[in-house]
PDB file of N, CA and C in Angstrom:
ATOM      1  N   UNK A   1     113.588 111.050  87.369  1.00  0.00           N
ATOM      2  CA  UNK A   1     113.755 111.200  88.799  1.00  0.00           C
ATOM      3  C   UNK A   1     113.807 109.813  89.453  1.00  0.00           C
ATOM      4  N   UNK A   2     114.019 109.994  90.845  1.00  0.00           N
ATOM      5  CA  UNK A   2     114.067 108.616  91.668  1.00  0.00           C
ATOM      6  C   UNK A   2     113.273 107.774  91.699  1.00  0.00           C
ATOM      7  N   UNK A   3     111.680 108.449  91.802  1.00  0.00           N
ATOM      8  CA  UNK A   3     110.711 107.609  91.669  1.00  0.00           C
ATOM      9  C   UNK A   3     110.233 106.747  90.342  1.00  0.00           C
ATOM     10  N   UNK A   4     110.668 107.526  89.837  1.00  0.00           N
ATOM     11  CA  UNK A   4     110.315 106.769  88.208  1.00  0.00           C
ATOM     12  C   UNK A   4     111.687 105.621  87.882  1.00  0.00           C
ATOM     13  N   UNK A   5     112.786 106.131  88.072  1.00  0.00           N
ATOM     14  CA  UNK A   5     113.934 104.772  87.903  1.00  0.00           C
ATOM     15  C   UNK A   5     113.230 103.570  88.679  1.00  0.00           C
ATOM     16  N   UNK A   6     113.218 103.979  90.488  1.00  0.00           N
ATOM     17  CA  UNK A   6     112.620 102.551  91.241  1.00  0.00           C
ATOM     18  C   UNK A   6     111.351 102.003  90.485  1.00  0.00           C
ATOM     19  N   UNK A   7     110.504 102.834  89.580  1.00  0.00           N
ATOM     20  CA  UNK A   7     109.410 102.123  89.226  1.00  0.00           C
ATOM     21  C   UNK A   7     109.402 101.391  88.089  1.00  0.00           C
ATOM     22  N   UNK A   8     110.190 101.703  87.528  1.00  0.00           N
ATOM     23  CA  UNK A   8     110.762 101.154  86.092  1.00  0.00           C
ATOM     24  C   UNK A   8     111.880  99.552  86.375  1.00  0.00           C
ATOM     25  N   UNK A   9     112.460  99.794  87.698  1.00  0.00           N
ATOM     26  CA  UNK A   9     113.913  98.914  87.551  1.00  0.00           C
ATOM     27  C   UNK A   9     112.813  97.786  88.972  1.00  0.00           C
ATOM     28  N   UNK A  10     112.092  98.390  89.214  1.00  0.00           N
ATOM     29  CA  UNK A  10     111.408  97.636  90.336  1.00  0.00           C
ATOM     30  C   UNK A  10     109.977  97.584  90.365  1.00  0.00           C
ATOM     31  N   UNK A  11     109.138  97.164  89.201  1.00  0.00           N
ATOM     32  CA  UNK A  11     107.568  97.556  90.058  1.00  0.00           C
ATOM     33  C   UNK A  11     106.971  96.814  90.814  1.00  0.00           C
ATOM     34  N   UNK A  12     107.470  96.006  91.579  1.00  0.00           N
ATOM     35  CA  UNK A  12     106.844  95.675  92.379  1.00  0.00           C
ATOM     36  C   UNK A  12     107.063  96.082  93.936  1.00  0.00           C
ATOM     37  N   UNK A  13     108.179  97.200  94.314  1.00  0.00           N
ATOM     38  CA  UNK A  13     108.411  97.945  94.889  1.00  0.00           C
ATOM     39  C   UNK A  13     107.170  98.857  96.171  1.00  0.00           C
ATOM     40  N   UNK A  14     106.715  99.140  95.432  1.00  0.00           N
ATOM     41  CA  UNK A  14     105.281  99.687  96.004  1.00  0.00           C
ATOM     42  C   UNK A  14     104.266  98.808  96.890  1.00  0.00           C
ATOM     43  N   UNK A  15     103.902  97.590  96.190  1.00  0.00           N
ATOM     44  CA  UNK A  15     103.637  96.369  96.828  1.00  0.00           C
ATOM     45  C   UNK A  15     103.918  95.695  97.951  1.00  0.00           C
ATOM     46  N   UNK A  16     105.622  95.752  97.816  1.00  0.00           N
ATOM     47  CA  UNK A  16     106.549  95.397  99.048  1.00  0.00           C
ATOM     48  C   UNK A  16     105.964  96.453 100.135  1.00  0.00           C
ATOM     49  N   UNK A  17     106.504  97.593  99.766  1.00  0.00           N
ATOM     50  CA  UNK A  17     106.599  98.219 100.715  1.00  0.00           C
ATOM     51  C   UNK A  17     104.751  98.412 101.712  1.00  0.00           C
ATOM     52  N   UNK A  18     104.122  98.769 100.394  1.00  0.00           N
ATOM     53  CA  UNK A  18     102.338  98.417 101.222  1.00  0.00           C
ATOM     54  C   UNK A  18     102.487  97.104 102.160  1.00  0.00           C
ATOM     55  N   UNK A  19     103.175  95.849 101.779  1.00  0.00           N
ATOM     56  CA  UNK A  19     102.666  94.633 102.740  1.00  0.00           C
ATOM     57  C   UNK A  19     103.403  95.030 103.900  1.00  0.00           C
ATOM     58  N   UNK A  20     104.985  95.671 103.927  1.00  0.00           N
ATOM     59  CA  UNK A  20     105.666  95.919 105.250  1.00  0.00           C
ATOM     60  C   UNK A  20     104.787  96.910 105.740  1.00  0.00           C
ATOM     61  N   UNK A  21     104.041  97.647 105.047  1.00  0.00           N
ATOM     62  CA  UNK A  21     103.292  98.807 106.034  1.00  0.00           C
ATOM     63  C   UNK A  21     102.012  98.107 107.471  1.00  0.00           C
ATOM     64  N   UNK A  22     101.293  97.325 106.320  1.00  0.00           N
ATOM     65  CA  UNK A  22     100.404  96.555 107.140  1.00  0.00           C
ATOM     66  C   UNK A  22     101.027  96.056 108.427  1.00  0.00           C
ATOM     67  N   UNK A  23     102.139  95.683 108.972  1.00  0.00           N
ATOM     68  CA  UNK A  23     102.524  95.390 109.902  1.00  0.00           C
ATOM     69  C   UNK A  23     102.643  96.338 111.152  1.00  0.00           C
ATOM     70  N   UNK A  24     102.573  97.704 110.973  1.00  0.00           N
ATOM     71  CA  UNK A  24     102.519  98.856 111.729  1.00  0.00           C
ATOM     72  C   UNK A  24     100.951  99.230 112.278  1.00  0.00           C
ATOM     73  N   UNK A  25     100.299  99.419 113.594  1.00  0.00           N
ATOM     74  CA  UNK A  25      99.371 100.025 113.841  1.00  0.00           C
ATOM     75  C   UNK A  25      99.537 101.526 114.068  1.00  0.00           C
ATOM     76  N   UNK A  26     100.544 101.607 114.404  1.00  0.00           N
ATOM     77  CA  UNK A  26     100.789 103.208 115.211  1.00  0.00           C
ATOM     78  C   UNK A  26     102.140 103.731 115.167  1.00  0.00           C
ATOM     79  N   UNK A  27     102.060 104.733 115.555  1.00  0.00           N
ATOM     80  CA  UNK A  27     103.877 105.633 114.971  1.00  0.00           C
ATOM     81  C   UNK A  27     104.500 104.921 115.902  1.00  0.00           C
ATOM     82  N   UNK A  28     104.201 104.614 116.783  1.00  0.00           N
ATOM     83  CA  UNK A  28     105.091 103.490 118.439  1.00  0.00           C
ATOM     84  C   UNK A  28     105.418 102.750 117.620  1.00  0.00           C
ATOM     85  N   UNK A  29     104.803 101.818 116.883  1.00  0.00           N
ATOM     86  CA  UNK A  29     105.475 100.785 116.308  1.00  0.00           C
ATOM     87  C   UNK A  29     106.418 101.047 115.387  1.00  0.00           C
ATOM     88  N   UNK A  30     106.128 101.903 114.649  1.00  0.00           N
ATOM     89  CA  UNK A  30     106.998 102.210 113.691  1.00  0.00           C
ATOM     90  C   UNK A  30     108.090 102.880 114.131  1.00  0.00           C
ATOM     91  N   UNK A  31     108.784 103.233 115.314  1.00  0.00           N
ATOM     92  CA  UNK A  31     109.816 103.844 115.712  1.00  0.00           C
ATOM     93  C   UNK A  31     110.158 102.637 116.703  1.00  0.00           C
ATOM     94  N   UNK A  32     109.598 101.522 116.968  1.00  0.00           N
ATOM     95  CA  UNK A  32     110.018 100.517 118.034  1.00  0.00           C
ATOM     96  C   UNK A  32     110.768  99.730 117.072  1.00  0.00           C
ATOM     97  N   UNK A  33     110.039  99.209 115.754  1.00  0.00           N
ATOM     98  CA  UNK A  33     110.852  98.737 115.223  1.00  0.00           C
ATOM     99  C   UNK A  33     112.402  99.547 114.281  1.00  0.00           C
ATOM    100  N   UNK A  34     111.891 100.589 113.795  1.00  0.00           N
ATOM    101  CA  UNK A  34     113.171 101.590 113.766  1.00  0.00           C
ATOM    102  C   UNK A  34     114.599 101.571 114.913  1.00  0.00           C
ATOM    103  N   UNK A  35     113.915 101.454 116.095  1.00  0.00           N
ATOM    104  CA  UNK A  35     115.093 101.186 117.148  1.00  0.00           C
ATOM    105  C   UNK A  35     115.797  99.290 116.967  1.00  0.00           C
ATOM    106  N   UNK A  36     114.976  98.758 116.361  1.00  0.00           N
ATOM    107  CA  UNK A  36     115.436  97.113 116.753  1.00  0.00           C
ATOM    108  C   UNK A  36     116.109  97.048 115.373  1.00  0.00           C
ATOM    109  N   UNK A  37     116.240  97.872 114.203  1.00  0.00           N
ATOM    110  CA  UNK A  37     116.835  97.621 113.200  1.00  0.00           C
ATOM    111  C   UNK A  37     117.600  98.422 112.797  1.00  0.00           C
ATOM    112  N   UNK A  38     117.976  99.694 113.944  1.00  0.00           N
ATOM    113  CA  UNK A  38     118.936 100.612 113.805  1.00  0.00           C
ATOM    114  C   UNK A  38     120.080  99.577 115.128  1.00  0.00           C
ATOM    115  N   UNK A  39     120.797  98.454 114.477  1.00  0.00           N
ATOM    116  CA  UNK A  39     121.440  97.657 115.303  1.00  0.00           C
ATOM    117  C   UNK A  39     122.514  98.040 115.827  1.00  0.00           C
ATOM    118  N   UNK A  40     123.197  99.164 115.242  1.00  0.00           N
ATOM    119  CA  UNK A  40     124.387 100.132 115.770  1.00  0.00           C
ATOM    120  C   UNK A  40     123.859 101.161 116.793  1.00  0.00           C
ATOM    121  N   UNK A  41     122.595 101.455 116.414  1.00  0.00           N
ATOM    122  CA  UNK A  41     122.289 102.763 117.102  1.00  0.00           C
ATOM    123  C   UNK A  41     122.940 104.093 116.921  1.00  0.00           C
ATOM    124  N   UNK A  42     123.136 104.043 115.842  1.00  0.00           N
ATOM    125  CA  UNK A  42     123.578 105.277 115.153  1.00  0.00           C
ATOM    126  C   UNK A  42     122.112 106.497 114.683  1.00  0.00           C
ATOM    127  N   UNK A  43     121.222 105.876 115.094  1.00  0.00           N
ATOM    128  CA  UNK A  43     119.997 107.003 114.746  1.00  0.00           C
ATOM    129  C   UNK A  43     119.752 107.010 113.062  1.00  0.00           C
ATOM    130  N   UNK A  44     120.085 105.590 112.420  1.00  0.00           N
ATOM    131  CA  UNK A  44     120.149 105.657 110.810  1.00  0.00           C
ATOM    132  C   UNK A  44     120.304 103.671 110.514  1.00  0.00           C
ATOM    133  N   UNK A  45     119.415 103.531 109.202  1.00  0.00           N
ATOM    134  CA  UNK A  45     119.675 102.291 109.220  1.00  0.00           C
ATOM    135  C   UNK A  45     120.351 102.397 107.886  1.00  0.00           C
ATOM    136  N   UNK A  46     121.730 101.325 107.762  1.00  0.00           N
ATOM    137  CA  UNK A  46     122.379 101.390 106.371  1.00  0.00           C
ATOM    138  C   UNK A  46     121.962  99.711 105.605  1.00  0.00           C
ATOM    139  N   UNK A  47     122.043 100.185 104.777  1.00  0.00           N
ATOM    140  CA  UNK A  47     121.574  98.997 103.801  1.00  0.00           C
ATOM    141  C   UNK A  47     121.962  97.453 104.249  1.00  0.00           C
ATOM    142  N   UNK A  48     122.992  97.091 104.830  1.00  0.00           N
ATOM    143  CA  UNK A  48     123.518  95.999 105.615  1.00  0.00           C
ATOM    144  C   UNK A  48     122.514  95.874 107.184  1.00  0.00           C
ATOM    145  N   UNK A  49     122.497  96.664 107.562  1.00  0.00           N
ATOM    146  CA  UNK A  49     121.142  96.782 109.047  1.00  0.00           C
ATOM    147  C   UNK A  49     119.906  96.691 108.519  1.00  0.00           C
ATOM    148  N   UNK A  50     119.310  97.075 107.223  1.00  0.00           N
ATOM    149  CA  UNK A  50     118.265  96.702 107.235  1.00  0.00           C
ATOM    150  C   UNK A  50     118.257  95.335 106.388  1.00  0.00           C
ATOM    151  N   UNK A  51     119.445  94.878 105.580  1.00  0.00           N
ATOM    152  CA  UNK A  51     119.155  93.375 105.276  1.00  0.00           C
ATOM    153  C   UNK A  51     118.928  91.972 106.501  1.00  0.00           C
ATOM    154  N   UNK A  52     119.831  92.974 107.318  1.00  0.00           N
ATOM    155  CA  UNK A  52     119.906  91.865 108.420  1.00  0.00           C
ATOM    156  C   UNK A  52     118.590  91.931 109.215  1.00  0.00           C
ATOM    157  N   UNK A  53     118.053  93.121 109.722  1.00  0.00           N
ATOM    158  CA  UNK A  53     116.778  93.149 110.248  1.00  0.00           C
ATOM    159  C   UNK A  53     115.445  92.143 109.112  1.00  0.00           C
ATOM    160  N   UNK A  54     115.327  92.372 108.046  1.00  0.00           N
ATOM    161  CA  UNK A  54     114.290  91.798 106.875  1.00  0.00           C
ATOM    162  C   UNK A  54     114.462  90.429 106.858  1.00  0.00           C
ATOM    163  N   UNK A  55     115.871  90.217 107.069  1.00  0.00           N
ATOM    164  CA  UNK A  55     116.282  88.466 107.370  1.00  0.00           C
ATOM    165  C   UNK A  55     115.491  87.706 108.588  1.00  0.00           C
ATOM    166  N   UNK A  56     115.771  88.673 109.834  1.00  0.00           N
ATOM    167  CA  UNK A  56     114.926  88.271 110.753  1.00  0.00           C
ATOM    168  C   UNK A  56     113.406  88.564 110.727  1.00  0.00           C
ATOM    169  N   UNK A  57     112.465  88.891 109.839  1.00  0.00           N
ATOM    170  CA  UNK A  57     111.137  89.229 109.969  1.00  0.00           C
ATOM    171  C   UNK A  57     110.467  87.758 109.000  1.00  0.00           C
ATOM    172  N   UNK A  58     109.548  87.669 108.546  1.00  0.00           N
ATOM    173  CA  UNK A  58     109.030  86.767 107.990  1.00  0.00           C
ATOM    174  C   UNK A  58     108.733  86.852 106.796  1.00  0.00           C
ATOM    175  N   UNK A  59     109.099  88.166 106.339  1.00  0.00           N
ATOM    176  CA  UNK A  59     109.315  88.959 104.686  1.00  0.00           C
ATOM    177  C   UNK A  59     110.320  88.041 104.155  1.00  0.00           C
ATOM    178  N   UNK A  60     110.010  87.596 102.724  1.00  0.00           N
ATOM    179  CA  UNK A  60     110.925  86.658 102.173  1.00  0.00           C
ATOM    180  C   UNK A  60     111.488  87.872 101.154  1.00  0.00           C
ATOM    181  N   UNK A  61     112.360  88.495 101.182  1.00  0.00           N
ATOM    182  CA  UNK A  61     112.639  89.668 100.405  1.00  0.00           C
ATOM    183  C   UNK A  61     114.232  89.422  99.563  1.00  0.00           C
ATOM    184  N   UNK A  62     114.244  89.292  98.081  1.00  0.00           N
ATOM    185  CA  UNK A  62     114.792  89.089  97.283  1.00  0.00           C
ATOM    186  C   UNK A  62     116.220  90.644  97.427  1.00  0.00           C
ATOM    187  N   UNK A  63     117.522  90.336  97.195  1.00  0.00           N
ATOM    188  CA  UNK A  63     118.066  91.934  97.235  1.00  0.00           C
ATOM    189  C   UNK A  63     118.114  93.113  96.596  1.00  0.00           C
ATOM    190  N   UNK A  64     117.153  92.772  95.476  1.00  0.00           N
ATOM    191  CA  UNK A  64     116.777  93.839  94.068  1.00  0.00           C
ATOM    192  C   UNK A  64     115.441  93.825  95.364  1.00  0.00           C
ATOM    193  N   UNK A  65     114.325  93.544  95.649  1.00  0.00           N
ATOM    194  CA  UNK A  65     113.666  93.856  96.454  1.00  0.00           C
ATOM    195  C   UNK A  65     114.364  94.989  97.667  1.00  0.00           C
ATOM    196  N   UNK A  66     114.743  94.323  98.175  1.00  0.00           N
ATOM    197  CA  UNK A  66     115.696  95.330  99.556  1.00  0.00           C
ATOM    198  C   UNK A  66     116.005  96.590  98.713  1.00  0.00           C
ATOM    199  N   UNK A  67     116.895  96.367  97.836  1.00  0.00           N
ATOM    200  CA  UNK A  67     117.681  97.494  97.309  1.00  0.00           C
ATOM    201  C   UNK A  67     116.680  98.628  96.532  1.00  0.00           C
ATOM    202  N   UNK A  68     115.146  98.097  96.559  1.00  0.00           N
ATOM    203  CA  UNK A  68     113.954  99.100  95.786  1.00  0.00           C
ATOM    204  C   UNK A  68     113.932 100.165  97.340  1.00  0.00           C
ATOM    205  N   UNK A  69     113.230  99.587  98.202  1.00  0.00           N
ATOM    206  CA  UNK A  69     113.622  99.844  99.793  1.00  0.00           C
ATOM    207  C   UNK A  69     114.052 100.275 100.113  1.00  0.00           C
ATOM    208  N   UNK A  70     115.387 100.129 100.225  1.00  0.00           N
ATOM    209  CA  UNK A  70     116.363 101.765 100.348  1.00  0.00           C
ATOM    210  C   UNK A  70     116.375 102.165  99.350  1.00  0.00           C
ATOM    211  N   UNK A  71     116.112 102.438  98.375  1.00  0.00           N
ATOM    212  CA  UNK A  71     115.988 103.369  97.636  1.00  0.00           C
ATOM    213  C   UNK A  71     114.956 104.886  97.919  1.00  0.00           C
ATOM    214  N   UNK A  72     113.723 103.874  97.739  1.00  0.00           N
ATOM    215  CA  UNK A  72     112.730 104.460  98.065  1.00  0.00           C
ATOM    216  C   UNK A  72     112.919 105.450  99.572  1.00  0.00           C
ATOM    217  N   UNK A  73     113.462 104.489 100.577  1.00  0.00           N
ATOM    218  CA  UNK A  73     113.715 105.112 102.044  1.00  0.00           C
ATOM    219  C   UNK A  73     114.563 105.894 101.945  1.00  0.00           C
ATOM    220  N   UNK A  74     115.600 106.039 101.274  1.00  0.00           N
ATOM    221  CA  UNK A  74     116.613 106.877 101.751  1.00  0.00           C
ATOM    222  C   UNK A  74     116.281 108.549 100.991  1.00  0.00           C
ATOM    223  N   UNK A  75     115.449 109.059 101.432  1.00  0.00           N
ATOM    224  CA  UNK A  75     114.811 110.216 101.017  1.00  0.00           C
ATOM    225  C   UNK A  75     116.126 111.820 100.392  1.00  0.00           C
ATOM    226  N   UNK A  76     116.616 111.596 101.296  1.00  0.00           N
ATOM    227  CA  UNK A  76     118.160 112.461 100.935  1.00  0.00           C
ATOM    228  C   UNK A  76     119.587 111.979 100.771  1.00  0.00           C
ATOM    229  N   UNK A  77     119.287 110.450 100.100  1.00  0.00           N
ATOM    230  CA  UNK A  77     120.066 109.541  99.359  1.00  0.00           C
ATOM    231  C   UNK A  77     121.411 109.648 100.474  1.00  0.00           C
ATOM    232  N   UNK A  78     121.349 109.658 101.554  1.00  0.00           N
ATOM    233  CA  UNK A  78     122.979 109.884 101.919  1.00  0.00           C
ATOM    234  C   UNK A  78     123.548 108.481 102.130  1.00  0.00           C
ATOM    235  N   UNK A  79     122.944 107.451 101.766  1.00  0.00           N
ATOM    236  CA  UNK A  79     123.236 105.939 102.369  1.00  0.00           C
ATOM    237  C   UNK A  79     122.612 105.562 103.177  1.00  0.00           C
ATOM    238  N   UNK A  80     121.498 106.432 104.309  1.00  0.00           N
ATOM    239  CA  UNK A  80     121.285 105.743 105.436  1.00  0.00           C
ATOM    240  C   UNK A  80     119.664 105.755 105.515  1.00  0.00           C
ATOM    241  N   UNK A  81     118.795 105.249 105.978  1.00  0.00           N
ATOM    242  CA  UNK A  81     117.465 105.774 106.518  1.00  0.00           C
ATOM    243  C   UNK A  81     117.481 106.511 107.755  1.00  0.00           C
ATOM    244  N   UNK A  82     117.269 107.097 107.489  1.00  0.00           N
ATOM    245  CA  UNK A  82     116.791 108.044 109.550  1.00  0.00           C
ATOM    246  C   UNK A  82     115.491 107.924 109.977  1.00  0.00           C
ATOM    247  N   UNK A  83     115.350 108.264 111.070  1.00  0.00           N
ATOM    248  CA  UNK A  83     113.951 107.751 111.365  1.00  0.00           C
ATOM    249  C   UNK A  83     112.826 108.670 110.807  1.00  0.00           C
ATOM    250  N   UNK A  84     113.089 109.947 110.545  1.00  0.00           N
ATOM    251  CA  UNK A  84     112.077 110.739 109.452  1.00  0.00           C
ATOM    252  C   UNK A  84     112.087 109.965 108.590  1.00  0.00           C
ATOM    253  N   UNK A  85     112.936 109.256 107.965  1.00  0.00           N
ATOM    254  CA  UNK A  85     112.313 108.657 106.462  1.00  0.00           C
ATOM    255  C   UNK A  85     111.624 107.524 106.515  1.00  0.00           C
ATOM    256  N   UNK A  86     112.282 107.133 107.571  1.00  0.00           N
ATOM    257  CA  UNK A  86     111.813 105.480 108.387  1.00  0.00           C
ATOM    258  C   UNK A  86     110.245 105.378 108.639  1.00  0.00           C
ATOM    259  N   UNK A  87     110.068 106.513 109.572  1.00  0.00           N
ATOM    260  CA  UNK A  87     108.474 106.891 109.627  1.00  0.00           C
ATOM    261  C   UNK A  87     107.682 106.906 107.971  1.00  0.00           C
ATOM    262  N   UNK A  88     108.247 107.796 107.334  1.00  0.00           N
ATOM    263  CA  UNK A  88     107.346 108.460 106.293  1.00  0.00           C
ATOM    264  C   UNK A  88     107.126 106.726 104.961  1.00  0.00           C
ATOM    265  N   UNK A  89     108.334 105.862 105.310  1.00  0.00           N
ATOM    266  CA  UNK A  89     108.188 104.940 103.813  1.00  0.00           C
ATOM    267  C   UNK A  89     106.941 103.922 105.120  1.00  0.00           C
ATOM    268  N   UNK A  90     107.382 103.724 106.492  1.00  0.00           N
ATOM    269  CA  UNK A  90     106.161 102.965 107.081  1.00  0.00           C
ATOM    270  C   UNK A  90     104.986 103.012 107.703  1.00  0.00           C
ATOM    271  N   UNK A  91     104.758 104.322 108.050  1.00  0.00           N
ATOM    272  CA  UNK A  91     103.418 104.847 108.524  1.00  0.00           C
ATOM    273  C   UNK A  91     102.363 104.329 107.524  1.00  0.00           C
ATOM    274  N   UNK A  92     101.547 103.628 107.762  1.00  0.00           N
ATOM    275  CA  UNK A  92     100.616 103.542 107.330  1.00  0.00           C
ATOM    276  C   UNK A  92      99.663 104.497 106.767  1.00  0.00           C
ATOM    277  N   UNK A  93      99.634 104.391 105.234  1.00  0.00           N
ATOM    278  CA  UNK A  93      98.705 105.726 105.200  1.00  0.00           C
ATOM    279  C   UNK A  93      97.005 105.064 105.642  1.00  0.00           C
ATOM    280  N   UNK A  94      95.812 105.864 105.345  1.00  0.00           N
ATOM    281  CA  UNK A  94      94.893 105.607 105.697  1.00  0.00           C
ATOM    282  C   UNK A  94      93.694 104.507 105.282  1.00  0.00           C
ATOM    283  N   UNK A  95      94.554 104.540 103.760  1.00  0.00           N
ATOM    284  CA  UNK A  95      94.256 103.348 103.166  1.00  0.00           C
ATOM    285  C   UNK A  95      94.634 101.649 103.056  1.00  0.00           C
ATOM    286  N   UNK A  96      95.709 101.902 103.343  1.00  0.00           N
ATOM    287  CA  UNK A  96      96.737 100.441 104.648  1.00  0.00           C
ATOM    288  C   UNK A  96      95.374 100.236 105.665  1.00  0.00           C
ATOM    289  N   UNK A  97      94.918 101.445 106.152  1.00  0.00           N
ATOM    290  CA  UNK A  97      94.767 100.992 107.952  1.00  0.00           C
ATOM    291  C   UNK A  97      93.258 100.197 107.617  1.00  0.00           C
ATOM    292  N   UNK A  98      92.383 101.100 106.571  1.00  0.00           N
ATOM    293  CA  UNK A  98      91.009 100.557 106.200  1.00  0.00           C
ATOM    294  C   UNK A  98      90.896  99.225 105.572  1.00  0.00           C
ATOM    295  N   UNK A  99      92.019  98.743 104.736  1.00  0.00           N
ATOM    296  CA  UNK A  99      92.184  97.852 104.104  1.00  0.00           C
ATOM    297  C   UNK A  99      92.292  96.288 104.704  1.00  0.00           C
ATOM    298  N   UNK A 100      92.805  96.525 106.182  1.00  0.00           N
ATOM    299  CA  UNK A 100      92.686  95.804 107.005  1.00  0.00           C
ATOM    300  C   UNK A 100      91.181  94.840 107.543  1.00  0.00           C
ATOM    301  N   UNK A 101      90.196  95.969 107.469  1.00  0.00           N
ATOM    302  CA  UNK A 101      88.760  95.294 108.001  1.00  0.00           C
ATOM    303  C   UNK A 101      87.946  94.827 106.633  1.00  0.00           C
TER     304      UNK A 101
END
C-alpha cells in the first residue's frame, strides 16, 4: 500500500512532516496557511504550489522530501491536496501539541 512504499522509498517522511506540524497551533492556522499556499486558489494545492510555498518557509526541504509530502497528502491521489487532506497531514495531533512544553 501507499503507506508502506512512502516508508520504504522515504523514512524520514514522518519526521518531516511531525516538524511542519509543530508550526500549527490551531485549525485557523492550518487553513490560513492552506489559503497562502493554495496560490491559484483553486481550493487544492498541486505539487508545483506547494514547492513554491516550502521554498518560501524556512523548511530546507530536499524534492524526494516534498515528493514524500504529497504523497502522503494527497489522500485520494488525484494530484492535488484539498484542504480535508491539508488539515488531516497538519493538524497537530496531541502529541505534537504536548511535545512542545
Amino acid at each position: 500500500d501507499i503507506a508502506e512504499f512512502v516508508q520504504v522509498m522515504f523514512p524520514t517522511a514522518a519526521e518531516i512532516v511531525s516538524n511542519l506540524r509543530k508550526q500549527f497551533n490551531s485549525m485557523e492556522d492550518v487553513e490560513r496557511t492552506f489559503k497562502s499556499w493554495d496560490l491559484n486558489g483553486d481550493g487544492a494545492i498541486s505539487y508545483t504550489e506547494l514547492k513554491t510555498a516550502v521554498s518560501k518557509t524556512s523548511a530546507k526541504l530536499s524534492e524526494e522530501e516534498m515528493n514524500a509530502i504529497f504523497v502522503i497528502g494527497d489522500i485520494d491521489q488525484n494530484g492535488e491536496i484539498d484542504l480535508n487532506e491539508f488539515k488531516r497531514l497538519m493538524m497537530p495531533t496531541s502529541s505534537d501539541v504536548v511535545a512542545k512544553f
